[in-house]
PDB file of N, CA and C in Angstrom:
ATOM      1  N   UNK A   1       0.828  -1.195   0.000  1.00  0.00           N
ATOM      2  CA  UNK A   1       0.000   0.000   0.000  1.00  0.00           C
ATOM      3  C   UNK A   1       0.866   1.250   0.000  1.00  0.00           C
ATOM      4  N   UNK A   2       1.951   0.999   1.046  1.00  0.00           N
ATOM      5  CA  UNK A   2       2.593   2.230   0.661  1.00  0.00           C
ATOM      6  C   UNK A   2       3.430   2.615  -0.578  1.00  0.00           C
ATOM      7  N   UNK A   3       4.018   1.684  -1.286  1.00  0.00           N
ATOM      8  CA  UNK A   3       4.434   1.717  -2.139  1.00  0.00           C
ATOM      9  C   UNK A   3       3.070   2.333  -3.576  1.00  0.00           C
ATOM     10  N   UNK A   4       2.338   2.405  -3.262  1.00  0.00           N
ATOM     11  CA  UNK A   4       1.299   2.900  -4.218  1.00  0.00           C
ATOM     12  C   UNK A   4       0.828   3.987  -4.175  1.00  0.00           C
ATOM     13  N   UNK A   5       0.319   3.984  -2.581  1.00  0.00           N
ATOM     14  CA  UNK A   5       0.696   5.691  -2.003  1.00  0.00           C
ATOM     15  C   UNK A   5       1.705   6.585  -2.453  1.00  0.00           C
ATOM     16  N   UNK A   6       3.099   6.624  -2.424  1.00  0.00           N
ATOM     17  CA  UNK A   6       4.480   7.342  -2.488  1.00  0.00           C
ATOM     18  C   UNK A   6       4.355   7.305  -4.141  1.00  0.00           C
ATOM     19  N   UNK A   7       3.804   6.984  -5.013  1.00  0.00           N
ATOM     20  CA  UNK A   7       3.656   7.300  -6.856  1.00  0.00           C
ATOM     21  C   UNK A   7       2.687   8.532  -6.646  1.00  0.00           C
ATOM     22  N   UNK A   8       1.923   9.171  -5.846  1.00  0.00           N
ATOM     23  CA  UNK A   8       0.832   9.456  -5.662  1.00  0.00           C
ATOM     24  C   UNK A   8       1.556  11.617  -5.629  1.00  0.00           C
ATOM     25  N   UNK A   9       1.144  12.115  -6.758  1.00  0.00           N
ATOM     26  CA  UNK A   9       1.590  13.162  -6.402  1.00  0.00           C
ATOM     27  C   UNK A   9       1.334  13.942  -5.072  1.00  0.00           C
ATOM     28  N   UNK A  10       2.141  14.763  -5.050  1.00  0.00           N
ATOM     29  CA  UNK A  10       1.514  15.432  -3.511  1.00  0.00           C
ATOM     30  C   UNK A  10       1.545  15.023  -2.701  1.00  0.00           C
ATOM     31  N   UNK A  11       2.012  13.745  -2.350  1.00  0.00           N
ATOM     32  CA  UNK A  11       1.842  13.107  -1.128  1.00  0.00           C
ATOM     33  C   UNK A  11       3.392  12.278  -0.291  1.00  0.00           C
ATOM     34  N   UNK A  12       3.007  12.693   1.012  1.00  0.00           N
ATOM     35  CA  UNK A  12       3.816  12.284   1.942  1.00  0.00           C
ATOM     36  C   UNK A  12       3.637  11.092   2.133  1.00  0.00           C
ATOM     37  N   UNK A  13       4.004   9.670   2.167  1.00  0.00           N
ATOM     38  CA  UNK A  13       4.100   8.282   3.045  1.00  0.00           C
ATOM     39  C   UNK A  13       5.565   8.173   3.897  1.00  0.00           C
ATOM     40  N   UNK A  14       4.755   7.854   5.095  1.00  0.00           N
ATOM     41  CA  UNK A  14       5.463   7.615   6.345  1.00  0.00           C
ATOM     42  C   UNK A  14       5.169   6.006   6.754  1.00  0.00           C
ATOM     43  N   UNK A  15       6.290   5.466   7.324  1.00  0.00           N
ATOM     44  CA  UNK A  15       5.874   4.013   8.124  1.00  0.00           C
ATOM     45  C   UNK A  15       6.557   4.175   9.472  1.00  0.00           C
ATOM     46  N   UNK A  16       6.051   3.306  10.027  1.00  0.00           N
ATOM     47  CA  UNK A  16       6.915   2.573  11.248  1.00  0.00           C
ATOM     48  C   UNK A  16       7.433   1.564  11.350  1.00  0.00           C
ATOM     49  N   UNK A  17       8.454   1.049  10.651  1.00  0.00           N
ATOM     50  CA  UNK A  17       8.956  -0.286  10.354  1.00  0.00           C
ATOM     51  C   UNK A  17       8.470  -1.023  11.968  1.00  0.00           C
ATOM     52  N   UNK A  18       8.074  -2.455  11.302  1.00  0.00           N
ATOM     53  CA  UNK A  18       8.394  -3.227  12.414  1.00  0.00           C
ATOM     54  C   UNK A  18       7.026  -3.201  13.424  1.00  0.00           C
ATOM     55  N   UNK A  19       7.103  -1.750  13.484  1.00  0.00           N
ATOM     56  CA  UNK A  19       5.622  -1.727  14.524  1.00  0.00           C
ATOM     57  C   UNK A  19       4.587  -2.254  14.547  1.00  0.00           C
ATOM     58  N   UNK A  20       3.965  -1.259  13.164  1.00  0.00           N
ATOM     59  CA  UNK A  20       2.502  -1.472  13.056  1.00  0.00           C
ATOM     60  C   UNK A  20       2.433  -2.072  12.108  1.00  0.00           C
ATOM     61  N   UNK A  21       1.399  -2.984  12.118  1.00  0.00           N
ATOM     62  CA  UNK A  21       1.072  -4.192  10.580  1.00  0.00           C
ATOM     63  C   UNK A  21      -0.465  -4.375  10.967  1.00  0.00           C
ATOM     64  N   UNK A  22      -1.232  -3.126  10.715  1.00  0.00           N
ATOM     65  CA  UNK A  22      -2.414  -2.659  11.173  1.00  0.00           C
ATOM     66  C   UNK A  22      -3.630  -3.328   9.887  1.00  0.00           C
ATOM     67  N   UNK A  23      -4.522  -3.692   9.967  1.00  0.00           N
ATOM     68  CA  UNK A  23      -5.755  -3.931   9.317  1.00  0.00           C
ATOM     69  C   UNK A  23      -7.168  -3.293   8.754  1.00  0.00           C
ATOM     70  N   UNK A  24      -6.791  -2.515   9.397  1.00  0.00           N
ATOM     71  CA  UNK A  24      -7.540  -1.376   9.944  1.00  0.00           C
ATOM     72  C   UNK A  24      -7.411   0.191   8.791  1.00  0.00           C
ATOM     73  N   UNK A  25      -8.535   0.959   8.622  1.00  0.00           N
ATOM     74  CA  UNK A  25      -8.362   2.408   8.282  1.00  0.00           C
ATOM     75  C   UNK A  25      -8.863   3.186   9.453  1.00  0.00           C
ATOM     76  N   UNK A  26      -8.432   4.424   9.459  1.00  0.00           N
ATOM     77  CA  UNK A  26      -8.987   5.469  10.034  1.00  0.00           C
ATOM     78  C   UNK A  26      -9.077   6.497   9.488  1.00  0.00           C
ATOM     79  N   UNK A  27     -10.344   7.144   8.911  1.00  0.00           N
ATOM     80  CA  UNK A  27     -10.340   8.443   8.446  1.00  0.00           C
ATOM     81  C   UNK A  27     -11.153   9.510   8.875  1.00  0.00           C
ATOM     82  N   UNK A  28     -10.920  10.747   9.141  1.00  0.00           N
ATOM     83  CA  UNK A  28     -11.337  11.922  10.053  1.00  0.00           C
ATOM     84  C   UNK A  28     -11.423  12.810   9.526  1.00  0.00           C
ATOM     85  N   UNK A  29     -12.977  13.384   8.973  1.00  0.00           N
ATOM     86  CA  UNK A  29     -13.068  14.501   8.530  1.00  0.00           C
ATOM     87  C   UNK A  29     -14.362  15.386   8.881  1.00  0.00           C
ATOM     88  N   UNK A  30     -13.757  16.338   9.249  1.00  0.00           N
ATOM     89  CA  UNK A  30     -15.497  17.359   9.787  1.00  0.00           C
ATOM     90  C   UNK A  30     -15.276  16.753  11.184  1.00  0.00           C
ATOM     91  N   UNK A  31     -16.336  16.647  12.079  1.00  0.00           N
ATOM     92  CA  UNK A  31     -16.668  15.769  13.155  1.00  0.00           C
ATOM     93  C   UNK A  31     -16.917  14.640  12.845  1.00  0.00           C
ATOM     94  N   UNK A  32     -16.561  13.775  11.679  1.00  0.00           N
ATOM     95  CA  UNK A  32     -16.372  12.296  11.829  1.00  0.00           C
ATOM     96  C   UNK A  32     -15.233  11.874  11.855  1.00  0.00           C
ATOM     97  N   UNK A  33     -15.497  10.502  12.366  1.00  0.00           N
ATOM     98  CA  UNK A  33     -14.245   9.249  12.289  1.00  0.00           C
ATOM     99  C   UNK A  33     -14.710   8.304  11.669  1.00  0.00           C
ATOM    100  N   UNK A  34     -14.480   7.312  10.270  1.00  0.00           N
ATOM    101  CA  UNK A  34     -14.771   6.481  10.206  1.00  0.00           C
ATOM    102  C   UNK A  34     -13.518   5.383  10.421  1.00  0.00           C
ATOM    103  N   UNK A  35     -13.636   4.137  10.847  1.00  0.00           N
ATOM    104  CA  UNK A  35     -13.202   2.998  10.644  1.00  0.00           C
ATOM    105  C   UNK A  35     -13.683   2.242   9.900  1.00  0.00           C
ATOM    106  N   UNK A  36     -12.047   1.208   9.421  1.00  0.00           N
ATOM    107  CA  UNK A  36     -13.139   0.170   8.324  1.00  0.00           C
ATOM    108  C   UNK A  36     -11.837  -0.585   8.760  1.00  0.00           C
ATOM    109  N   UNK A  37     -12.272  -1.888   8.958  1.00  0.00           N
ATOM    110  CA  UNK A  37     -11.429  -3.177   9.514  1.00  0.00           C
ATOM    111  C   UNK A  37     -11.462  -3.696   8.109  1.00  0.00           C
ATOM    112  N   UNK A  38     -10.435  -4.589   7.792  1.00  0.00           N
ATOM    113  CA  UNK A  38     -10.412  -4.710   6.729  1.00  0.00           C
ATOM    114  C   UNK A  38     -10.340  -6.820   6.504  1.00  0.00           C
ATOM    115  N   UNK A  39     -10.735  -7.506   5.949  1.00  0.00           N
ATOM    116  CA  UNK A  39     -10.974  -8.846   6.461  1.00  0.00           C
ATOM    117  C   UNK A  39     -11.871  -9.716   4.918  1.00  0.00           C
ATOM    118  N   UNK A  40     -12.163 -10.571   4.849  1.00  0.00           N
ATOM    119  CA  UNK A  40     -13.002 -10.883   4.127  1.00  0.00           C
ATOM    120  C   UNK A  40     -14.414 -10.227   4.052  1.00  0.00           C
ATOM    121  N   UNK A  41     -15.644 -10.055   5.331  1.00  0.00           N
ATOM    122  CA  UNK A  41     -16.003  -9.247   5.505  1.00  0.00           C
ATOM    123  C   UNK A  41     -15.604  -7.643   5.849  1.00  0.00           C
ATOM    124  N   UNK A  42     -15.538  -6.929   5.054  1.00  0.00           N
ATOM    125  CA  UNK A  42     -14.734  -5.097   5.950  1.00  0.00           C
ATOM    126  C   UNK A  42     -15.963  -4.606   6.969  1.00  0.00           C
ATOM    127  N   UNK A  43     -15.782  -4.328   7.749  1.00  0.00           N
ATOM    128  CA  UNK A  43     -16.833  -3.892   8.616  1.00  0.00           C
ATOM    129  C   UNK A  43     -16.213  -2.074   8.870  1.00  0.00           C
ATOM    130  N   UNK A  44     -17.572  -1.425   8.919  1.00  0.00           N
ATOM    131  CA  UNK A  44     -17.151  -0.111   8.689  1.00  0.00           C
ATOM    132  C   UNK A  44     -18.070   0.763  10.020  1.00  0.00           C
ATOM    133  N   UNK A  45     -17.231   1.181  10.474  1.00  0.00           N
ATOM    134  CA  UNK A  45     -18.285   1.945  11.772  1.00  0.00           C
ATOM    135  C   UNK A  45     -17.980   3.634  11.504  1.00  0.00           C
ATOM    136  N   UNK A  46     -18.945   4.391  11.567  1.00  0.00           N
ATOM    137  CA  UNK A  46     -19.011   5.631  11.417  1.00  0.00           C
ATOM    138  C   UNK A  46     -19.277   6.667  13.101  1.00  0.00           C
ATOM    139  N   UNK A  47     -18.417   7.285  13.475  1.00  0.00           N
ATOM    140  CA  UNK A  47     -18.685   7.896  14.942  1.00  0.00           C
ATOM    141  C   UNK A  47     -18.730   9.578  14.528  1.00  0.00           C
ATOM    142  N   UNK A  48     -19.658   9.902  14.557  1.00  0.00           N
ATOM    143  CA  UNK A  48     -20.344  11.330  14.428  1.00  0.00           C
ATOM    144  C   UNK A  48     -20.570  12.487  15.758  1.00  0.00           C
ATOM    145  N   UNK A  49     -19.148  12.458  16.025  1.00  0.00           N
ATOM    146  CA  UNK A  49     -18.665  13.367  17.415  1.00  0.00           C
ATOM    147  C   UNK A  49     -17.699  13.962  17.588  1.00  0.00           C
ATOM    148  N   UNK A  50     -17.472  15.297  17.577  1.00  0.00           N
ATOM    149  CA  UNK A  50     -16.215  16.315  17.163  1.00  0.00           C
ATOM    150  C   UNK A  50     -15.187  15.852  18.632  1.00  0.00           C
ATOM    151  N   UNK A  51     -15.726  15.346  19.531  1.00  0.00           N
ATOM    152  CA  UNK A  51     -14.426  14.692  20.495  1.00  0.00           C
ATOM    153  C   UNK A  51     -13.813  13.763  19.824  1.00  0.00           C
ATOM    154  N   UNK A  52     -14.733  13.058  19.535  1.00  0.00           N
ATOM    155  CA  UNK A  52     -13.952  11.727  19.101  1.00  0.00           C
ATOM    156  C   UNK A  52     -13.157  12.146  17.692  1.00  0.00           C
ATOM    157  N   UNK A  53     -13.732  12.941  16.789  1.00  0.00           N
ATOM    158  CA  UNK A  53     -12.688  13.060  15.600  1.00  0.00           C
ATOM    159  C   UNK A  53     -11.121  14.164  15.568  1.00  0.00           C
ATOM    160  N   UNK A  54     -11.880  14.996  17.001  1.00  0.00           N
ATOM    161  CA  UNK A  54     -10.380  15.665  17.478  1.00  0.00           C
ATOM    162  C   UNK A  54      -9.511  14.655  18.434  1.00  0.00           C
ATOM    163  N   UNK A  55      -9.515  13.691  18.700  1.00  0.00           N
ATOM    164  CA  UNK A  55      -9.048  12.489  19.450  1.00  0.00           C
ATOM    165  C   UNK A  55      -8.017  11.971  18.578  1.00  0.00           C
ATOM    166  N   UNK A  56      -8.664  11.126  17.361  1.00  0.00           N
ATOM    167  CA  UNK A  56      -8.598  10.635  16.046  1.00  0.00           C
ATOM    168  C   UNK A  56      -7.209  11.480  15.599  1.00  0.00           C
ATOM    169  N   UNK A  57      -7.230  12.829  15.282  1.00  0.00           N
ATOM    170  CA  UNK A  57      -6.444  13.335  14.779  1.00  0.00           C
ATOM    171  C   UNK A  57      -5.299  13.653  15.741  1.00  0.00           C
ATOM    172  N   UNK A  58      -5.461  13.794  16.871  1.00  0.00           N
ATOM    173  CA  UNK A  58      -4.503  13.811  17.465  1.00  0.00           C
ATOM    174  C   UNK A  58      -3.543  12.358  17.906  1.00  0.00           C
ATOM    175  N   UNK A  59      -4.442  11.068  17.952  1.00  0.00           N
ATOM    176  CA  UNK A  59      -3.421   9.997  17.835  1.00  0.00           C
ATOM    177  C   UNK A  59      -2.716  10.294  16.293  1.00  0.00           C
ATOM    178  N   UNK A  60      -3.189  10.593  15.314  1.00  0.00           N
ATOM    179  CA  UNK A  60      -2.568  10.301  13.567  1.00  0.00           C
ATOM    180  C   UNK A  60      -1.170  11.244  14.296  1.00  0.00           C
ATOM    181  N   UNK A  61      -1.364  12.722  14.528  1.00  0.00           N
ATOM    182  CA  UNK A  61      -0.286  13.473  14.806  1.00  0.00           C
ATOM    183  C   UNK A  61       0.540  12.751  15.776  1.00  0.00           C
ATOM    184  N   UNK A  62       0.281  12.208  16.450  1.00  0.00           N
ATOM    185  CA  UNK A  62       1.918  11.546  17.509  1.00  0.00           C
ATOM    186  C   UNK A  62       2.490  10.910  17.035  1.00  0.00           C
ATOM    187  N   UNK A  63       1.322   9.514  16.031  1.00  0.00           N
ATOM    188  CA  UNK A  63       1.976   8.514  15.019  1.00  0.00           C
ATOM    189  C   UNK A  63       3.214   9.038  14.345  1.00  0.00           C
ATOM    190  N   UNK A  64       1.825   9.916  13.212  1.00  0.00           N
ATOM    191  CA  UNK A  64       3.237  10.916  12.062  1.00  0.00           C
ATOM    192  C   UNK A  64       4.264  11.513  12.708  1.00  0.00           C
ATOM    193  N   UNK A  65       4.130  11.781  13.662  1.00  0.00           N
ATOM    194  CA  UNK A  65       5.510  12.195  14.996  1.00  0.00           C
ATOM    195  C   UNK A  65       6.662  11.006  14.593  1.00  0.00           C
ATOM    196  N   UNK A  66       6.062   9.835  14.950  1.00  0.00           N
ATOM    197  CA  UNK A  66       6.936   8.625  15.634  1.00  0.00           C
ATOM    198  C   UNK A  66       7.683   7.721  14.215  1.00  0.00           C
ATOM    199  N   UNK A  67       6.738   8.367  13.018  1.00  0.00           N
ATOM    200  CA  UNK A  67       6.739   7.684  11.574  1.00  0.00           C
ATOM    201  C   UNK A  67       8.276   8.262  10.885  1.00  0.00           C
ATOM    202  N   UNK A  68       9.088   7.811   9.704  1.00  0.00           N
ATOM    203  CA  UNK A  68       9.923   7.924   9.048  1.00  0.00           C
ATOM    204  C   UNK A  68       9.308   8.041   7.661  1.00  0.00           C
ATOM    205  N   UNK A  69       9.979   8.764   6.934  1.00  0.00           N
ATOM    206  CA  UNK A  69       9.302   9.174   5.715  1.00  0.00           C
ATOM    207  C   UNK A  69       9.969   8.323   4.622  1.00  0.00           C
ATOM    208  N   UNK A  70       8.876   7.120   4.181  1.00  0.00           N
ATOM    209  CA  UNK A  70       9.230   6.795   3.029  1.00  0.00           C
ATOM    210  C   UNK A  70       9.949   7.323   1.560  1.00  0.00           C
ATOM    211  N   UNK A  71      11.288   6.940   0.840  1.00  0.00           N
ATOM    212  CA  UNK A  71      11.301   7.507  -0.184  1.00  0.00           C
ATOM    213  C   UNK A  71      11.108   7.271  -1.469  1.00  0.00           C
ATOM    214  N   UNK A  72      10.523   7.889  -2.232  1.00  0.00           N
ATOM    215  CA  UNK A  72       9.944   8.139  -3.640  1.00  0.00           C
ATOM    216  C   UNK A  72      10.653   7.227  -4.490  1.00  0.00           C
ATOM    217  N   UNK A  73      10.971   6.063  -4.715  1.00  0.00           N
ATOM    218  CA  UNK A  73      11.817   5.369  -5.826  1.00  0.00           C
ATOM    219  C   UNK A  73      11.336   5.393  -7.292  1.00  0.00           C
TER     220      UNK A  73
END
């Protein structure tokens, strides 16, 4: 995925080697959060609460803190 991401103009990809080998999306926009687990079935939950999507964004920011920036090959 990241490797498909980083072709992607405009765009930053970061990893955490080793760490995370996550299943999972998280995306946060407005006062939402959605999740979507990702599996044979994807199950997708939608949370419609400006705590929870300022929460959301503030775990992504410590991540992207803790992340190394993939490079562009």
């Amino acid at each position: 995925m990241a490797r498909l991401l980083q072709k992607q103009p405009l765009t930053k990809v970061k990893s955490i080697p080793g760490l995370f080998n996550m299943h999972f999306t998280i995306n946060v926009y407005g006062n939402k959060a959605a999740l979507v687990i990702w599996g044979r079935y994807p199950t997708y939950i939608l949370i419609e609460r400006k705590e929870v999507a300022e929460k959301f964004r503030k775990y992504f920011s410590f991540l992207w803190g803790l992340s190394r920036l993939v490079s562009k090959k």
